[in-house]
N, C-alpha and C. Protein backbone atom coordinates (compact mmCIF):
# COMPACT_ATOMS: atom_id res chain seq x y z
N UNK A 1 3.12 21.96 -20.79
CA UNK A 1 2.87 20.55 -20.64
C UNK A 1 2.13 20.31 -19.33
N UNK A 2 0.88 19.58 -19.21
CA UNK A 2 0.69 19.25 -17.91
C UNK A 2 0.59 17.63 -18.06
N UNK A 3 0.68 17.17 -16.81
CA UNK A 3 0.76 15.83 -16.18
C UNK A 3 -0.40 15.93 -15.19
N UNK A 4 -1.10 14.53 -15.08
CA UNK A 4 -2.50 14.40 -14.39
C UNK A 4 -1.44 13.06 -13.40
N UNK A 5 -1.68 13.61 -12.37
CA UNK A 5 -0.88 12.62 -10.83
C UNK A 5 -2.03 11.92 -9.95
N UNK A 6 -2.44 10.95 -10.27
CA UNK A 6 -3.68 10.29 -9.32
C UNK A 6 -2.91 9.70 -7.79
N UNK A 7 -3.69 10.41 -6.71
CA UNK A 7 -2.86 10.25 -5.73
C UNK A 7 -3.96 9.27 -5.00
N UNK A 8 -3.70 8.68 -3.56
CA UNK A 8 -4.47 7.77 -2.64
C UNK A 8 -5.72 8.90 -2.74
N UNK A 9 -6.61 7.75 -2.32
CA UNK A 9 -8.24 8.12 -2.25
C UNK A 9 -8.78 9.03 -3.47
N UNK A 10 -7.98 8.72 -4.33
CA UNK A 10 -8.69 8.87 -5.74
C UNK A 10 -8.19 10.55 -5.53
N UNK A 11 -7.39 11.04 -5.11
CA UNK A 11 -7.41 12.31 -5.56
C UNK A 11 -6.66 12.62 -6.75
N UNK A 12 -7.18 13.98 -7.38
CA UNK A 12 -6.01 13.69 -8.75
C UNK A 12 -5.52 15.30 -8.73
N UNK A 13 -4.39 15.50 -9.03
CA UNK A 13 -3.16 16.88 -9.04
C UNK A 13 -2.47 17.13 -10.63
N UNK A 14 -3.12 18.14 -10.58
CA UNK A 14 -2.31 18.14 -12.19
C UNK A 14 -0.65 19.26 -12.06
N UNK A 15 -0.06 18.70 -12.61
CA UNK A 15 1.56 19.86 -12.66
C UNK A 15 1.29 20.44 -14.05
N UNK A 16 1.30 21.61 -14.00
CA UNK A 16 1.52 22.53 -15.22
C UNK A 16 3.11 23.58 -15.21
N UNK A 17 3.73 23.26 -15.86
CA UNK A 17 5.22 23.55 -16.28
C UNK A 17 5.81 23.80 -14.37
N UNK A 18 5.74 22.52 -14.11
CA UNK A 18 6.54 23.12 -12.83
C UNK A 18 6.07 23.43 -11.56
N UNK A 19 4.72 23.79 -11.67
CA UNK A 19 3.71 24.20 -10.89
C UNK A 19 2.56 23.52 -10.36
N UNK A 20 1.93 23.31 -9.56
CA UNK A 20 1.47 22.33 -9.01
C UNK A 20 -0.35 22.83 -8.90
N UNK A 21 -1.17 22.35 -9.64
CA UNK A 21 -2.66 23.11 -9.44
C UNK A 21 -3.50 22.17 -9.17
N UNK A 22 -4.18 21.94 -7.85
CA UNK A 22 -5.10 21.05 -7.39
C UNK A 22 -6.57 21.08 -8.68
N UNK A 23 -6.77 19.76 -8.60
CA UNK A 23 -8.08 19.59 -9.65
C UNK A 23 -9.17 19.77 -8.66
N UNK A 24 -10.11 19.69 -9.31
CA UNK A 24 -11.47 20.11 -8.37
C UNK A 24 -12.35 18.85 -8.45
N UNK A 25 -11.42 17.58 -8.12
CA UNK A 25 -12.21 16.50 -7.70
C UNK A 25 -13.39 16.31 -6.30
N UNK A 26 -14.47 15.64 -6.34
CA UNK A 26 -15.03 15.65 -4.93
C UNK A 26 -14.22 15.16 -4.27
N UNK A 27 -13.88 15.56 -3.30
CA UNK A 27 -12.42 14.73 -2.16
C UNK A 27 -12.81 13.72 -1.53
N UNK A 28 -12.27 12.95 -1.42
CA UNK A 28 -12.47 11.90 -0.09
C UNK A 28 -11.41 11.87 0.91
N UNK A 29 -11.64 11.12 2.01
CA UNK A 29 -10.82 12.24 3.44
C UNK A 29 -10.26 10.46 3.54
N UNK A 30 -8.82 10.65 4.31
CA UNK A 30 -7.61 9.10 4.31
C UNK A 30 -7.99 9.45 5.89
N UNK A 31 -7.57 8.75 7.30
CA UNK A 31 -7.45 8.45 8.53
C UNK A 31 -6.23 7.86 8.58
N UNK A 32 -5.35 8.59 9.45
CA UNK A 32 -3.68 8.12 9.66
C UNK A 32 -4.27 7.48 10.96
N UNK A 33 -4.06 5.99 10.68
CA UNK A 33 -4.05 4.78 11.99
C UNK A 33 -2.49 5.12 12.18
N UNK A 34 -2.06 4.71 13.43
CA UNK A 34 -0.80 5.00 14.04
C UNK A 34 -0.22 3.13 13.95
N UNK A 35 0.94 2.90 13.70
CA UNK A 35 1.01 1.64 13.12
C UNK A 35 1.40 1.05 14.58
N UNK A 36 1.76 1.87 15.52
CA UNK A 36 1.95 1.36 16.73
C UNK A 36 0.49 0.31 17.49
N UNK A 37 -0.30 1.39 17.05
CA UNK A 37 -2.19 0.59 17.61
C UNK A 37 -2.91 1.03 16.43
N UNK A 38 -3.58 0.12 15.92
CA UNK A 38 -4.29 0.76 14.53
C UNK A 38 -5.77 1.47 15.04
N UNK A 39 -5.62 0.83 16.08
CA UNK A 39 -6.75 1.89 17.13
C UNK A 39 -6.91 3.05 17.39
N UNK A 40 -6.34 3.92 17.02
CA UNK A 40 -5.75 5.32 17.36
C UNK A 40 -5.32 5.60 15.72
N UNK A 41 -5.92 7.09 16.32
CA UNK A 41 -5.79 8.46 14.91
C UNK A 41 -5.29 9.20 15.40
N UNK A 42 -5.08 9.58 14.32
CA UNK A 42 -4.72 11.46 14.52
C UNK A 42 -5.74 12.14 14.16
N UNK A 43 -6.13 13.06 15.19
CA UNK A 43 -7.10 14.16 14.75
C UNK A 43 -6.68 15.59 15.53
N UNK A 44 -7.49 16.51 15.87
CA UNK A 44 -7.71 17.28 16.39
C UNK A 44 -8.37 17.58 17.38
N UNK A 45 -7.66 18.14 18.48
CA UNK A 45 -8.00 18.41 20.03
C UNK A 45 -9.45 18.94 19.79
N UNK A 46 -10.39 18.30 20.48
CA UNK A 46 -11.75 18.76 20.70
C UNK A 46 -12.83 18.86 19.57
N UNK A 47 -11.89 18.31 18.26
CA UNK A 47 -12.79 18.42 17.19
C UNK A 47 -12.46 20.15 16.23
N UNK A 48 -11.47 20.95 17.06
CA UNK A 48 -11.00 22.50 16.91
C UNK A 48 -11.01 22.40 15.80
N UNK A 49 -11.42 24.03 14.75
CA UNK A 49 -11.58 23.94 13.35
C UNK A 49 -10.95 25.32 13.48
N UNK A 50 -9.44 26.01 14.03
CA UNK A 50 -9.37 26.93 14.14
C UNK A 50 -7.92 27.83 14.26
N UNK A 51 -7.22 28.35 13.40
CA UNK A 51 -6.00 28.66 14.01
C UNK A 51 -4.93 28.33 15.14
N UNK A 52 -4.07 27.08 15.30
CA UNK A 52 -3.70 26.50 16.61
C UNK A 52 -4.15 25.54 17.28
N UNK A 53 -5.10 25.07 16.79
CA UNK A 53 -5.74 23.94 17.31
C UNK A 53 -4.91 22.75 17.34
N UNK A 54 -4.40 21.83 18.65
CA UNK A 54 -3.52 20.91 18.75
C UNK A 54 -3.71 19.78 17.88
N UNK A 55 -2.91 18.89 17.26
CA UNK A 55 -2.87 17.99 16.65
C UNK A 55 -2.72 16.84 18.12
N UNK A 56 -3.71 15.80 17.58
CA UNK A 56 -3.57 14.77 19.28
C UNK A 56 -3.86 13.17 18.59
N UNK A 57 -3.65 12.44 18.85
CA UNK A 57 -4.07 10.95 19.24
C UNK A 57 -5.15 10.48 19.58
N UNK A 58 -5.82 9.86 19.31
CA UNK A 58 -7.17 9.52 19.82
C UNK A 58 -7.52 8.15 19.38
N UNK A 59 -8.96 7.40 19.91
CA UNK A 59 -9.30 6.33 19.53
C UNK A 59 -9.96 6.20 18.41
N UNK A 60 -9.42 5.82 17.43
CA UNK A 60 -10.70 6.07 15.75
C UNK A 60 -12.30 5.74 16.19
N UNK A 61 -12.58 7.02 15.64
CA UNK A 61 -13.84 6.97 15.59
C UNK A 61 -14.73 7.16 14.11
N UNK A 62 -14.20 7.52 13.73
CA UNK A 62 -14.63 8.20 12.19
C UNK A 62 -14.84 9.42 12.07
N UNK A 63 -14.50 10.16 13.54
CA UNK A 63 -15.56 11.50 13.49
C UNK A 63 -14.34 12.86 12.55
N UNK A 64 -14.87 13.86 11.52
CA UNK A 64 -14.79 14.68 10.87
C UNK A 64 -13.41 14.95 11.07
N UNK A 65 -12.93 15.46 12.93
CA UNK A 65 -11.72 15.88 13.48
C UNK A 65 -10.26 14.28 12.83
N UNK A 66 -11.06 13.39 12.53
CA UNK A 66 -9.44 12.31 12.20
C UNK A 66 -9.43 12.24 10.69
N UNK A 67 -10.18 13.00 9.96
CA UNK A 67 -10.37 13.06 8.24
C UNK A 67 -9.73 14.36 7.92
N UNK A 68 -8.82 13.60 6.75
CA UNK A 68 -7.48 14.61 6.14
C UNK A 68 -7.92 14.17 4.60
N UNK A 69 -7.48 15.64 4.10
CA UNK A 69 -7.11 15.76 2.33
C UNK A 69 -5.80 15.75 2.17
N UNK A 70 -5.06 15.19 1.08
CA UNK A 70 -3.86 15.37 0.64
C UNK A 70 -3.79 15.77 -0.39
N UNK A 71 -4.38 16.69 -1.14
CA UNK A 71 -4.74 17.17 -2.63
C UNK A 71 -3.75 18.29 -3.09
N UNK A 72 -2.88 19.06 -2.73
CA UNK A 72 -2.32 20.16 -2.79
C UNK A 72 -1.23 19.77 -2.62
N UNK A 73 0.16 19.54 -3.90
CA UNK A 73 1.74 19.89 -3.44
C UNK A 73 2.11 21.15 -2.93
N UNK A 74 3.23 20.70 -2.66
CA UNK A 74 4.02 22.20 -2.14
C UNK A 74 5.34 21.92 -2.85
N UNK A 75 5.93 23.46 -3.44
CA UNK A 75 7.08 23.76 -3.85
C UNK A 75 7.45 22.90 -4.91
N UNK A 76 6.76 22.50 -5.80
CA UNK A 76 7.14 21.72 -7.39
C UNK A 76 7.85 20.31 -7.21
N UNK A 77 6.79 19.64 -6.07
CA UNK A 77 7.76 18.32 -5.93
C UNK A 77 6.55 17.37 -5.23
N UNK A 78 7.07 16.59 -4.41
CA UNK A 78 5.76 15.64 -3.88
C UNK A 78 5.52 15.78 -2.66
N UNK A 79 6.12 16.70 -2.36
CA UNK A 79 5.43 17.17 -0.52
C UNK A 79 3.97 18.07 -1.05
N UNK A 80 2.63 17.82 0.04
CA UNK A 80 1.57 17.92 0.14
C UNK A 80 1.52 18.60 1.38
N UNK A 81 0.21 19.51 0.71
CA UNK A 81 -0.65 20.00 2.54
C UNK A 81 -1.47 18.76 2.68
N UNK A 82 -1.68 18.73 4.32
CA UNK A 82 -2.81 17.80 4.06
C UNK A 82 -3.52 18.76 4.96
N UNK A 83 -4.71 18.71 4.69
CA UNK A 83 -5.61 19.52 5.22
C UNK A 83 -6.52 18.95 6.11
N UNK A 84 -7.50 19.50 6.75
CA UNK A 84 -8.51 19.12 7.63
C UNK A 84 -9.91 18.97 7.00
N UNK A 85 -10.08 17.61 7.13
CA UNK A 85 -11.74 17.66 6.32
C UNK A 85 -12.79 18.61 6.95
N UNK A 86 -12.69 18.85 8.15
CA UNK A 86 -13.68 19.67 9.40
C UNK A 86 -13.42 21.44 8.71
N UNK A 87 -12.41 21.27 8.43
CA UNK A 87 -12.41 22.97 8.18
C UNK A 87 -10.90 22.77 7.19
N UNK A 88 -11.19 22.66 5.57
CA UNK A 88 -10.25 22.66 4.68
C UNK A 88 -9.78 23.61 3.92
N UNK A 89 -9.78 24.72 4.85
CA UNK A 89 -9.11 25.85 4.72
C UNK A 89 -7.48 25.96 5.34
N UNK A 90 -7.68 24.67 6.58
CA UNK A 90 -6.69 24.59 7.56
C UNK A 90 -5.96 23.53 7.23
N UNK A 91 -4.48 23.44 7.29
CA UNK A 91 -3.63 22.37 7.29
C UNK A 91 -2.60 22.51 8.19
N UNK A 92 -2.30 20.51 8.23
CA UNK A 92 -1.36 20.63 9.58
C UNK A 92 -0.09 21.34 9.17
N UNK A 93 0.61 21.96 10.48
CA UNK A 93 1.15 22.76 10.19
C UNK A 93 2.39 22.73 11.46
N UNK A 94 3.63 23.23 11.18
CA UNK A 94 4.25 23.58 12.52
C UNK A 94 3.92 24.82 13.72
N UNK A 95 4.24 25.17 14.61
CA UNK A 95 3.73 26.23 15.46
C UNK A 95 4.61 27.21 14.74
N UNK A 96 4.32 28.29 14.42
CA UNK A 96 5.18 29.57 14.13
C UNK A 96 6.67 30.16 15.08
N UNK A 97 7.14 30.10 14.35
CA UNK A 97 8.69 30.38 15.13
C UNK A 97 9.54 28.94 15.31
N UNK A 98 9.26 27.51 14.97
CA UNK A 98 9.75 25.97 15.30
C UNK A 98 10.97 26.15 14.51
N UNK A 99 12.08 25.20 14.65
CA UNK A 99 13.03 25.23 14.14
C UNK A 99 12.84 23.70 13.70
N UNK A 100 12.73 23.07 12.91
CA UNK A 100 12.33 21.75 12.85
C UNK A 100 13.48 20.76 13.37
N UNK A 101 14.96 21.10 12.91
CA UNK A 101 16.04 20.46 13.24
C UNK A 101 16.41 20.89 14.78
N UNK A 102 15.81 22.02 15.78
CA UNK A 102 15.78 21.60 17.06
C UNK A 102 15.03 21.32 17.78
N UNK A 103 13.85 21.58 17.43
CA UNK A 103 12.14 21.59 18.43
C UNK A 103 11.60 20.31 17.76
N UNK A 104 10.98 19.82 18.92
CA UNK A 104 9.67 18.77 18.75
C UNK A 104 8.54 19.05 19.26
N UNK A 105 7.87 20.15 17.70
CA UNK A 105 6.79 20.94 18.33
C UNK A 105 5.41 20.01 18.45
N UNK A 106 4.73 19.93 19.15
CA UNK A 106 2.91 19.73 18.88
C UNK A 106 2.62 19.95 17.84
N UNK A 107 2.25 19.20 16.72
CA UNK A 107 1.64 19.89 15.42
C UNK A 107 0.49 20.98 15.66
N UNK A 108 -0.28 21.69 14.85
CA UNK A 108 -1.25 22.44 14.90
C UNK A 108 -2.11 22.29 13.55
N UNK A 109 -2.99 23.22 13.66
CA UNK A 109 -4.11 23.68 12.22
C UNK A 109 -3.09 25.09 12.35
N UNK A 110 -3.29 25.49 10.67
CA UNK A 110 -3.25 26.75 10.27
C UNK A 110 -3.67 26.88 9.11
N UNK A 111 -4.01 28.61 8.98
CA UNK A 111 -4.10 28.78 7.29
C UNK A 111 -3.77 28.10 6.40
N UNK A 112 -4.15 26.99 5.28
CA UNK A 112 -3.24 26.64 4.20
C UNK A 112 -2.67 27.96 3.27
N UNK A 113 -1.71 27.94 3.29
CA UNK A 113 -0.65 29.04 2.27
C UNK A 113 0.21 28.48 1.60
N UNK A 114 0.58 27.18 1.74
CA UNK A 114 1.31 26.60 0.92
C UNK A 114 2.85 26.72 0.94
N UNK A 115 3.36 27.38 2.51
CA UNK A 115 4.47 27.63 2.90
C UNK A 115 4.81 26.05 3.32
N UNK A 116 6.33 26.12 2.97
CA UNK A 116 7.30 24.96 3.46
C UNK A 116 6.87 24.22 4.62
N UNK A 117 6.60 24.88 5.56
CA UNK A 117 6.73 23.83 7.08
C UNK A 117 4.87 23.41 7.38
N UNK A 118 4.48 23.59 5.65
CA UNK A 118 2.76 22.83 5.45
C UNK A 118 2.74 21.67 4.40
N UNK A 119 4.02 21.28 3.83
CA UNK A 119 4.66 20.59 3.00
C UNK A 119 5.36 19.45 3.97
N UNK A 120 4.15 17.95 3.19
CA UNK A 120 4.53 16.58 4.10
C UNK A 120 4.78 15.74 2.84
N UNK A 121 5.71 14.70 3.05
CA UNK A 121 5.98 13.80 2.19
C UNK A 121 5.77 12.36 2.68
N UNK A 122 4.96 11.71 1.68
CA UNK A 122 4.30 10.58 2.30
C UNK A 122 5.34 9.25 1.91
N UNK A 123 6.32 8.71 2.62
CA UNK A 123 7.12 7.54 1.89
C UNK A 123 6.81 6.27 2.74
N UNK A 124 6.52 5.43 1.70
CA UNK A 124 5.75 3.94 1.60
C UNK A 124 7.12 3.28 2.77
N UNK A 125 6.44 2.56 3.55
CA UNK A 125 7.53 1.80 4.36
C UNK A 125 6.53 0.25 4.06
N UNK A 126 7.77 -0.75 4.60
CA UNK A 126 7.70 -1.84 4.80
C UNK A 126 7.57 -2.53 3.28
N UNK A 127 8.11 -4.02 3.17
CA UNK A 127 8.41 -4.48 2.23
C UNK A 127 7.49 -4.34 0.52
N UNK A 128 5.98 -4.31 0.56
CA UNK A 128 5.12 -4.07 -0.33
C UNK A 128 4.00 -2.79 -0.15
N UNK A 129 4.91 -2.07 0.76
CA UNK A 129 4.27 -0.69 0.89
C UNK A 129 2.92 -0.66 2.05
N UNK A 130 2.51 -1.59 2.11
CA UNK A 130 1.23 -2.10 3.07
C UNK A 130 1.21 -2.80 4.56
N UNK A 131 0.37 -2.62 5.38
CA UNK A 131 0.83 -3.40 6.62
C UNK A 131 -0.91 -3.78 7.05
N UNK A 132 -1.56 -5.19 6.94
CA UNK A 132 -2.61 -5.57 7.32
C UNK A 132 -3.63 -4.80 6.26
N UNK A 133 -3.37 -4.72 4.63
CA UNK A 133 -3.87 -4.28 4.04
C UNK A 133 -4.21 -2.67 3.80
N UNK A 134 -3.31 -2.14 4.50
CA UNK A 134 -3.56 -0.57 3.96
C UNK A 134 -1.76 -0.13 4.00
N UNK A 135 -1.92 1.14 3.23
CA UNK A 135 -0.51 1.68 2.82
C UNK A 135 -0.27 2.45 4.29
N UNK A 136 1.13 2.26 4.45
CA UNK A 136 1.53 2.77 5.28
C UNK A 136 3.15 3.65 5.56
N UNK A 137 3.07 4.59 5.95
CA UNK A 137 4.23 5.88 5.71
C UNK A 137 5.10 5.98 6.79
N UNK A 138 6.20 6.59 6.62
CA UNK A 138 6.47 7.81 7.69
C UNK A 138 5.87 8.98 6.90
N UNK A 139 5.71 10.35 7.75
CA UNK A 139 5.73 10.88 7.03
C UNK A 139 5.97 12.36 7.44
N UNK A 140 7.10 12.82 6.76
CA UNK A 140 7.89 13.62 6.52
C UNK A 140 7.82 14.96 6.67
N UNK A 141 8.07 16.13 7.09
CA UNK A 141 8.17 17.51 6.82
C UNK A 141 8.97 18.19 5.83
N UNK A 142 8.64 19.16 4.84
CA UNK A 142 9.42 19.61 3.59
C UNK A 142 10.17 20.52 4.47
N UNK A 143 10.11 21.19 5.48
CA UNK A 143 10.77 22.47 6.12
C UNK A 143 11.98 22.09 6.27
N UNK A 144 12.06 21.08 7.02
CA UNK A 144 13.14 20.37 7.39
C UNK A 144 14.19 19.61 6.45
N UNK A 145 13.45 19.01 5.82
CA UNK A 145 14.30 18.38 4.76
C UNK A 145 14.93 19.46 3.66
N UNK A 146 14.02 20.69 3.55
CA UNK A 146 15.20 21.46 2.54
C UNK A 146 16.12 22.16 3.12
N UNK A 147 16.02 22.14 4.71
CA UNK A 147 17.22 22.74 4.92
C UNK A 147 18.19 22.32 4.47
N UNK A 148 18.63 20.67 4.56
CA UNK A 148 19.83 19.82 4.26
C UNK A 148 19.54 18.58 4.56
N UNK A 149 18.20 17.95 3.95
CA UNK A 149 18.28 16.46 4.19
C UNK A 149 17.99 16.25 5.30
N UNK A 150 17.58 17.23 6.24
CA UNK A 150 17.26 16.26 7.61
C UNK A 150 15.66 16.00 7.48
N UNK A 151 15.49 14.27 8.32
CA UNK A 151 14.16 14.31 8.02
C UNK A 151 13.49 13.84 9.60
N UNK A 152 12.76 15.28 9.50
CA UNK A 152 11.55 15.39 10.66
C UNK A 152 10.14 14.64 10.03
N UNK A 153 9.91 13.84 10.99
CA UNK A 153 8.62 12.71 10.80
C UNK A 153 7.46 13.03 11.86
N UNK A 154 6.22 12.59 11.36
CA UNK A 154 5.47 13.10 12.42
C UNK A 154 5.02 11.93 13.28
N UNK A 155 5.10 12.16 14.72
CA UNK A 155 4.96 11.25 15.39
C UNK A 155 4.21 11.42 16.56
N UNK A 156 4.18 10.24 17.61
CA UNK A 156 3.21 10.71 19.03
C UNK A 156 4.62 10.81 19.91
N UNK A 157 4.01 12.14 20.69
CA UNK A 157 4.78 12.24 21.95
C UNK A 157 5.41 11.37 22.71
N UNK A 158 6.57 11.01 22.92
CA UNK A 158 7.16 9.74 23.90
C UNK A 158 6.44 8.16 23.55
N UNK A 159 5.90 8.12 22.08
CA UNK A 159 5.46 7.00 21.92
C UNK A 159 4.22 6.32 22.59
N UNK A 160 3.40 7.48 23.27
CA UNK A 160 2.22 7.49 23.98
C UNK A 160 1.23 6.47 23.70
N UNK A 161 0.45 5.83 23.25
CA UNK A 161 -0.46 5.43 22.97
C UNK A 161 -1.63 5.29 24.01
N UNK A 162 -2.29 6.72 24.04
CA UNK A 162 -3.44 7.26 24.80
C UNK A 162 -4.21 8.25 24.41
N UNK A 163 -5.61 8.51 24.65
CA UNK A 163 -6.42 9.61 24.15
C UNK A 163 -5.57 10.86 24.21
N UNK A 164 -5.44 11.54 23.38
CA UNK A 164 -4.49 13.23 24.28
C UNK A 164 -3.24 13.43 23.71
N UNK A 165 -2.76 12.02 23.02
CA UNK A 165 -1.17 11.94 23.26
C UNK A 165 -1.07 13.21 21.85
N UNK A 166 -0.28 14.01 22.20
CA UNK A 166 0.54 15.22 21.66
C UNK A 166 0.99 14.26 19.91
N UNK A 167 0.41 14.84 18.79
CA UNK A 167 1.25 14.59 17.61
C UNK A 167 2.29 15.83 17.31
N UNK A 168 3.48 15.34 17.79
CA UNK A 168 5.02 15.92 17.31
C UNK A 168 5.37 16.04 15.89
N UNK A 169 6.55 16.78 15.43
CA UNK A 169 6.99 16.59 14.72
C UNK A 169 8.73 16.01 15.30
N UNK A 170 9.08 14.59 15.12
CA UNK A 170 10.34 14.24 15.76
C UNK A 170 11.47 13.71 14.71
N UNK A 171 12.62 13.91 15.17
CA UNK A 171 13.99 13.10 14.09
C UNK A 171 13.53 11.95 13.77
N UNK A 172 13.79 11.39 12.75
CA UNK A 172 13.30 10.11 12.03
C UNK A 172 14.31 9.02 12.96
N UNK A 173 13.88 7.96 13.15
CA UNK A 173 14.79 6.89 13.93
C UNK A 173 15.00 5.74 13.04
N UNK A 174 14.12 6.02 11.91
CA UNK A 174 14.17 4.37 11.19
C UNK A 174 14.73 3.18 11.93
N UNK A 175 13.21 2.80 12.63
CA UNK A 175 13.17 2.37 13.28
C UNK A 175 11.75 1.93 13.90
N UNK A 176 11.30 0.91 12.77
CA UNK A 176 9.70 0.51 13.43
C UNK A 176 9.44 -0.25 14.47
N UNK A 177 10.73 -0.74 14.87
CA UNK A 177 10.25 -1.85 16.14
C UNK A 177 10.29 -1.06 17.41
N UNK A 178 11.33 0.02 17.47
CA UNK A 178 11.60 0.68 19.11
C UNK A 178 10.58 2.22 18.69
N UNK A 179 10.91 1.87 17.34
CA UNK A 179 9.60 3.59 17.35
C UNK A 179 8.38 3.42 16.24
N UNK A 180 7.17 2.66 16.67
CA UNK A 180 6.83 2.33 15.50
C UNK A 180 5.50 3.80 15.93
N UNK A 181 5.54 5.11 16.43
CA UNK A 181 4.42 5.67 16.98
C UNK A 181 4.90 6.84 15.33
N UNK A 182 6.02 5.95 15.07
CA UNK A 182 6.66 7.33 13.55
C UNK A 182 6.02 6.78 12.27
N UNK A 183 5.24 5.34 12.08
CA UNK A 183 4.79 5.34 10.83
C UNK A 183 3.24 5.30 11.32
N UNK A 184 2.55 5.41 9.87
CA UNK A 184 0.91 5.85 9.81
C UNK A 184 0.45 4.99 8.59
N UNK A 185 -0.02 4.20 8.85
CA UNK A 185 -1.49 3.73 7.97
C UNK A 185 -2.48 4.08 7.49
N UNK A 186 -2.58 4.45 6.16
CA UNK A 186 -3.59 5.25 5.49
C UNK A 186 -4.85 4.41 5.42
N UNK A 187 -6.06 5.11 5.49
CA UNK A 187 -7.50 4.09 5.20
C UNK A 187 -7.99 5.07 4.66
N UNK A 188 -9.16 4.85 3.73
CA UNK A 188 -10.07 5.77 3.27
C UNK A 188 -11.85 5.37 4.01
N UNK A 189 -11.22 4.73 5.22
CA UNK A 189 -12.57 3.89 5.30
C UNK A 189 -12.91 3.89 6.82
N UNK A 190 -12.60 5.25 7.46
CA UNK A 190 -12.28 5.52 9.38
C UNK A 190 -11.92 4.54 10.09
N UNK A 191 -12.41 4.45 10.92
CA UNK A 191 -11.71 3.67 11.97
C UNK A 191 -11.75 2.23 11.68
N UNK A 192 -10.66 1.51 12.36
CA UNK A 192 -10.62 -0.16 12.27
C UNK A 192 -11.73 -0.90 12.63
């Protein structure tokens, strides 16, 4: 049996018995605005297309380094790689050796392999899923959550809002007013 899953920015995922096989749509790339300043992305330190390359904060620009794919589940469920439009071989990823339930690592690029701690789950916050017209998430790590339900969210360092600021992976606070640097606004359309 397969099922055809149309996901944001028109991507589409087909499940075949269980199994999860990306279609070979032309992609289009989403920009996580930080709901704290819709001014600010997430991209990649220096534009890096490369094993380790820091995950950081920045001012939207549109440029290649703040454009992500979400086309690929992980582990027969709705956690996704999301990958790097600059080099989509690479997805964000934890640092090797993180414990998700004690470290609040720096995200990174790595190989996509389709291992657990490259597995993000995107869940709709706020009353109609949207905030100033675009969908907006926490969004989640699979590593963490299969240990036992705990859910690691990805967020900015100490709630930073500055060029540089470190994207973490931190404990969920549910909590948009004292931590709103934990949800993300999807656009298919770069910067504000």
């Amino acid at each position: 049996m397969t099922t055809t899953i149309v996901t944001r920015a028109s991507l589409v995922v087909s499940i075949v018995a269980g199994s999860f096989v990306a279609a070979t749509p032309a992609k289009a790339g989403i920009t996580f605005h930080n709901y704290a300043n819709e001014n600010y992305c997430m991209g990649v330190y220096g534009g890096g297309t490369s094993v380790g390359s820091q995950l950081v904060l920045w001012t939207c620009d549109g440029s290649a380094n703040q454009d992500w794919f979400d086309d690929i589940a992980i582990g027969g469920n709705s956690f996704f790689e999301v990958q790097d439009s600059a080099a989509p071989s690479m997805c964000i990823d934890l640092p090797p050796g993180t414990n998700p339930r004690l470290d609040t690592p720096q995200l990174i690029l790595s190989g996509c392999d389709g291992a657990n701690d490259q597995g993000w789950y995107f869940v709709p916050q706020f009353s109609d899923g949207t905030l100033r017209g675009r969908e907006c998430y926490i969004v989640e790590n699979y590593e963490a959550f299969e240990d036992d339900g705990y859910w690691a969210v990805i967020g900015v360092y100490a709630g930073s809002m500055t060029d540089g600021a470190s994207i973490v992976l931190w404990p969920w606070s549910m909590d948009p007013v004292h931590h709103p640097d934990q949800y993300w606004c999807l656009s298919a359309d770069g910067p504000v």
